[in-house]
Protein backbone atom coordinates (compact mmCIF):
# COMPACT_ATOMS: atom_id res chain seq x y z
CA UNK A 1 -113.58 68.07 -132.36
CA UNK A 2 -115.60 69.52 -129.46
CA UNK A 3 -117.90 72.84 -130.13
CA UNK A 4 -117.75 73.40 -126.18
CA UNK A 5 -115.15 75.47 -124.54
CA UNK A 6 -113.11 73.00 -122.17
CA UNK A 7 -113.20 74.00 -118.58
CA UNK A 8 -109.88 74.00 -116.93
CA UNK A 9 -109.00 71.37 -114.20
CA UNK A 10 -109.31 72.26 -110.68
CA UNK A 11 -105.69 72.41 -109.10
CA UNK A 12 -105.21 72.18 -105.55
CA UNK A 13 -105.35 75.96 -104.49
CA UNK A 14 -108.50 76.36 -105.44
CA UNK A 15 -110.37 73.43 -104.04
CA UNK A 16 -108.51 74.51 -100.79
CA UNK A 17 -109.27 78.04 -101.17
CA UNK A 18 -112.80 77.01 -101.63
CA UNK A 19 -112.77 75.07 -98.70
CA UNK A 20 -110.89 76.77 -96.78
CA UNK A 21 -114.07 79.38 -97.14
CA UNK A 22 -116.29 77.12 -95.98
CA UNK A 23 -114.13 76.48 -92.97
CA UNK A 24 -114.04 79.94 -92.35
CA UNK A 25 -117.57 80.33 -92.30
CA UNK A 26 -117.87 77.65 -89.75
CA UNK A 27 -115.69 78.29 -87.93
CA UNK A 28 -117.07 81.89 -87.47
CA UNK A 29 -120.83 79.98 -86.46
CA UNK A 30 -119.21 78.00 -84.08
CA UNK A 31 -119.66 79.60 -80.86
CA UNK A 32 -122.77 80.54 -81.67
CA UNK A 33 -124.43 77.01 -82.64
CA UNK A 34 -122.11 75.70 -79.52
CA UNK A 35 -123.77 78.32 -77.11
CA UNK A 36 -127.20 77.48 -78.86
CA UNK A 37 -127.19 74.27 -78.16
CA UNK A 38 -126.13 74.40 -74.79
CA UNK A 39 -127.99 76.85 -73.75
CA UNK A 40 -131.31 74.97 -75.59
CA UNK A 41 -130.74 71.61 -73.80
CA UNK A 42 -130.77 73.48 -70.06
CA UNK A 43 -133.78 75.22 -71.25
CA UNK A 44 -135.12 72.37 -72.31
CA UNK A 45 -134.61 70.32 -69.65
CA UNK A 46 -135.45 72.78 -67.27
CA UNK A 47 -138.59 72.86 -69.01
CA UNK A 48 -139.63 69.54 -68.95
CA UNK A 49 -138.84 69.33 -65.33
CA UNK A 50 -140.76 72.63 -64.34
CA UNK A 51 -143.51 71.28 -66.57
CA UNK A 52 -143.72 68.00 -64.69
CA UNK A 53 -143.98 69.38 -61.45
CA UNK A 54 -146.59 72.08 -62.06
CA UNK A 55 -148.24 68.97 -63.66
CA UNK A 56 -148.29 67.08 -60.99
CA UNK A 57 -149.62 70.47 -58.42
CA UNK A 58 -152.16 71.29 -60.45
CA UNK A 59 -153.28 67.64 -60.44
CA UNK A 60 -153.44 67.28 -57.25
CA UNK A 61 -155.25 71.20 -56.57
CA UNK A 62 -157.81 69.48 -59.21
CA UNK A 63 -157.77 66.48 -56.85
CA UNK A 64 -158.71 68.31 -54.25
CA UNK A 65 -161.48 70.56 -55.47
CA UNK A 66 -163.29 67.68 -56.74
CA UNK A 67 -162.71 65.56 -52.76
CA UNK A 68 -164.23 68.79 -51.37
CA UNK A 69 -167.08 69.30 -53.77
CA UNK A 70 -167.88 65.84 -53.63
CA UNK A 71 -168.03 66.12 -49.79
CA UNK A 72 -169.68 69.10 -50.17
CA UNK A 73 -167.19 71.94 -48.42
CA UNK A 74 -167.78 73.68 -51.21
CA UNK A 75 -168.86 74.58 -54.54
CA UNK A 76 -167.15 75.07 -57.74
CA UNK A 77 -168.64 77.26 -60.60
CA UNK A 78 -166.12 75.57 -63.85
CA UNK A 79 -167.95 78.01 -66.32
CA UNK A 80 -166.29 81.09 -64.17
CA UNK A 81 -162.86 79.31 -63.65
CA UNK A 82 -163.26 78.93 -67.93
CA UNK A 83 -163.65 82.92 -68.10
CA UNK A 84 -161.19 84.02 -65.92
CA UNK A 85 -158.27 81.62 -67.34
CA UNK A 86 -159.18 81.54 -71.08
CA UNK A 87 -157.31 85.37 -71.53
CA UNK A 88 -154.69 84.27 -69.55
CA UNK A 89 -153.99 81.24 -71.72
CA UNK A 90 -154.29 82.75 -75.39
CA UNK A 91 -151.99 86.01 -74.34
CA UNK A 92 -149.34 83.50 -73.04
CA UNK A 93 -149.61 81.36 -76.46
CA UNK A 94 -149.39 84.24 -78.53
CA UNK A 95 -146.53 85.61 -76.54
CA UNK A 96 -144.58 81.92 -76.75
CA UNK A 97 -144.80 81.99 -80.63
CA UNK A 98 -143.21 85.16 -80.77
CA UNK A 99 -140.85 84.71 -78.24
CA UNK A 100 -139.62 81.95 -80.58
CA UNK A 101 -140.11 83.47 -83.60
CA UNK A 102 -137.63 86.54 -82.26
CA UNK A 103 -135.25 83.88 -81.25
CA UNK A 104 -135.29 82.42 -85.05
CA UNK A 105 -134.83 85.41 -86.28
CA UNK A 106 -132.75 87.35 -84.62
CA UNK A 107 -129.19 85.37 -85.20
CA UNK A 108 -130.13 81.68 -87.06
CA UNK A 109 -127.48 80.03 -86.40
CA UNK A 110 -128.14 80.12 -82.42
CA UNK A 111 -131.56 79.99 -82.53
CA UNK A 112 -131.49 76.85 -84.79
CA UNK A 113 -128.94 75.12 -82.62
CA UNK A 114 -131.49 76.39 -79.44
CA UNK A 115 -134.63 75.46 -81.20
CA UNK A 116 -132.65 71.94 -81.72
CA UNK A 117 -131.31 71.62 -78.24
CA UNK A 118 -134.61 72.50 -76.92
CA UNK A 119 -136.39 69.60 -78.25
CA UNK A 120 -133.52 67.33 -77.23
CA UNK A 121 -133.83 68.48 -73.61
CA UNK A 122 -137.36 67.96 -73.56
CA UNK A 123 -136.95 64.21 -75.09
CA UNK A 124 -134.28 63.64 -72.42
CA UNK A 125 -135.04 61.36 -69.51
């Protein structure tokens, strides 16, 4: 004889009621992971395009100064060009990592499928 209570078997209504739940909960995140994702992937993409091209212009702007100096058109003072674009870069990091962290936040289910989608459309060729 057993000292513990016997639990009762599960019938068939309630494993589908309990999955039929879950179901509904997914169901319900659908559009929004869906949208998410779609919507990450462009961005993404879009990203890694934009970010090659301005890349590649500020390369060659580089390119240039440095022909010119070299020939002597004209000179460059770096330490200046440092001081002027250092603010610029740290306000538009700190702005990014909010950006993203109001996106998390905000509604999770589209902001993970975004964050997701994003990377993907960066990775893709």
């Amino acid at each position: 004889m057993s000292l513990s209570p016997s639990l009762p078997a599960a019938t068939p209504a309630t494993q589908s009621l309990g999955t039929q739940s879950l179901q509904d909960v997914l169901l319900a995140a659908l559009p929004g992971l869906s949208l998410g994702a779609i919507l990450g992937f462009c961005a993404g993409y879009a990203i890694k395009k934009i970010g090659r091209m301005t890349a590649l212009l500020v390369g060659l702007l580089f390119l240039a100064l440095q022909i010119m100096a070299w020939q002597g058109l004209l000179t460059v003072h770096w330490p200046r060009i440092q001081a002027l674009a250092e603010p610029w870069l740290h306000q538009g990091g700190e702005q990014l990592s909010q950006w993203g962290l109001r996106i998390l936040q905000t509604n999770l289910p589209f902001g993970g499928a975004f964050v997701a989608a994003l990377l993907v459309g960066l990775r893709a060729r």
